[in-house]
Protein backbone atom coordinates (compact mmCIF):
# COMPACT_ATOMS: atom_id res chain seq x y z
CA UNK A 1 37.74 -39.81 -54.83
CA UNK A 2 36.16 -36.43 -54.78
CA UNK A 3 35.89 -34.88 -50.95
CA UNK A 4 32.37 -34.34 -51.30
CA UNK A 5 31.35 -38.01 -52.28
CA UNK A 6 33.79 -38.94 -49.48
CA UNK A 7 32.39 -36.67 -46.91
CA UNK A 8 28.77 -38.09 -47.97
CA UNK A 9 29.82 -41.51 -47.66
CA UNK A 10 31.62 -41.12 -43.69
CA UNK A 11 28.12 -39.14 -43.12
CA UNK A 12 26.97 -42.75 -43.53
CA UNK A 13 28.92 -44.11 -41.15
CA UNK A 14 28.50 -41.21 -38.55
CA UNK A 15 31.94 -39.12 -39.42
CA UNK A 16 31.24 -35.76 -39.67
CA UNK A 17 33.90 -33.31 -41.12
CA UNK A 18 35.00 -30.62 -39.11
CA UNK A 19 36.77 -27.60 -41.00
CA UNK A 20 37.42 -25.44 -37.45
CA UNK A 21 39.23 -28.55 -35.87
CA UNK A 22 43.39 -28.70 -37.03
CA UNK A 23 45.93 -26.18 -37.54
CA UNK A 24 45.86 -23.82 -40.42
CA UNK A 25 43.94 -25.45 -43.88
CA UNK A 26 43.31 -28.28 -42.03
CA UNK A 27 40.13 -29.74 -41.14
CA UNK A 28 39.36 -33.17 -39.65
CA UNK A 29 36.60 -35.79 -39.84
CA UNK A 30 35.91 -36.57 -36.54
CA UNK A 31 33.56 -39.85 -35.30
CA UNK A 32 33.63 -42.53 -33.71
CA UNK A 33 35.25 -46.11 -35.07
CA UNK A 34 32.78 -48.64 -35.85
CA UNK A 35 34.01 -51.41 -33.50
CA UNK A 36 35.55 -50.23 -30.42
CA UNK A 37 33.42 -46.73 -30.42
CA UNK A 38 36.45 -44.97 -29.60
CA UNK A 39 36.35 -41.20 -30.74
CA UNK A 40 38.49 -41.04 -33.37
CA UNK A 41 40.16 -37.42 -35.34
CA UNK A 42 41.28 -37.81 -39.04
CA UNK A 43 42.92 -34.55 -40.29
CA UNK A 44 42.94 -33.46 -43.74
CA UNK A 45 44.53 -30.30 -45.35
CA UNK A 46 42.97 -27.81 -47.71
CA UNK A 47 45.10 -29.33 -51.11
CA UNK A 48 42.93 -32.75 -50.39
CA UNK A 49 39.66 -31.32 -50.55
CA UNK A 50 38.92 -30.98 -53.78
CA UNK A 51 40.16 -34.43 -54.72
CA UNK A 52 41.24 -36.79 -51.56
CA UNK A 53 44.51 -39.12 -53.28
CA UNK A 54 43.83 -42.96 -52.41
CA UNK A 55 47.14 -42.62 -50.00
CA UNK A 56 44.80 -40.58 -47.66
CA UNK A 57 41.76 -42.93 -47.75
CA UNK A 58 43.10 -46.21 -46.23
CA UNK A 59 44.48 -44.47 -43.42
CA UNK A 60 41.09 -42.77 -43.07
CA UNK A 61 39.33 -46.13 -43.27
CA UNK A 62 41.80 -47.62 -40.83
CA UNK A 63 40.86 -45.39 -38.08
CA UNK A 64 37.27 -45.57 -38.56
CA UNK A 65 37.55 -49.22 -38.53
CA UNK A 66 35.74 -49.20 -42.28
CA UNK A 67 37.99 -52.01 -43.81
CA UNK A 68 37.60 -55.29 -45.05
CA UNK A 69 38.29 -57.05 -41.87
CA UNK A 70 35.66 -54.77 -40.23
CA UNK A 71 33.11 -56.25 -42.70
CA UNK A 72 32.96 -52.84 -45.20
CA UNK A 73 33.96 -54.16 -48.17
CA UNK A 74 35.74 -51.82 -50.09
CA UNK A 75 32.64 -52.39 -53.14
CA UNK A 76 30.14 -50.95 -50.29
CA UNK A 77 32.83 -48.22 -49.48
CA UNK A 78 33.52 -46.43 -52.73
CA UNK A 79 30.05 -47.42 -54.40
């Protein structure tokens, strides 16, 4: 998925990315999850912004509680 659809798509949800947050090329999107409203920090380094690798999403969506069982279906997620 490209970063920018991805970063569009958390906007939805009320992640915001963060490039100053993180250690060197990393950046972070940084939000609360949906369910328990707990603030949550996702880092990301420079390589995956262009295009994030599918390995790096579900982890993503884990702690942002934007999964199946969280009632996002992964057709709302990545349409």
């Amino acid at each position: 998925m490209k970063f920018r659809k991805l970063k569009k798509k958390l906007a939805e949800y009320g992640i915001q990315w963060d490039p100053k947050i993180g250690k060197g090329s990393h950046g972070a999107f940084v939000g609360l999850s949906r369910i328990t409203k707990t603030r949550e920090t996702y880092p990301l380094s420079m390589k995956q912004q262009e295009e994030v690798q599918s390995k790096y999403i579900k982890p993503l969506r884990r702690a942002f509680e934007l999964l199946p069982e969280h009632d996002v279906s992964d057709d709302d997620f990545f349409s």
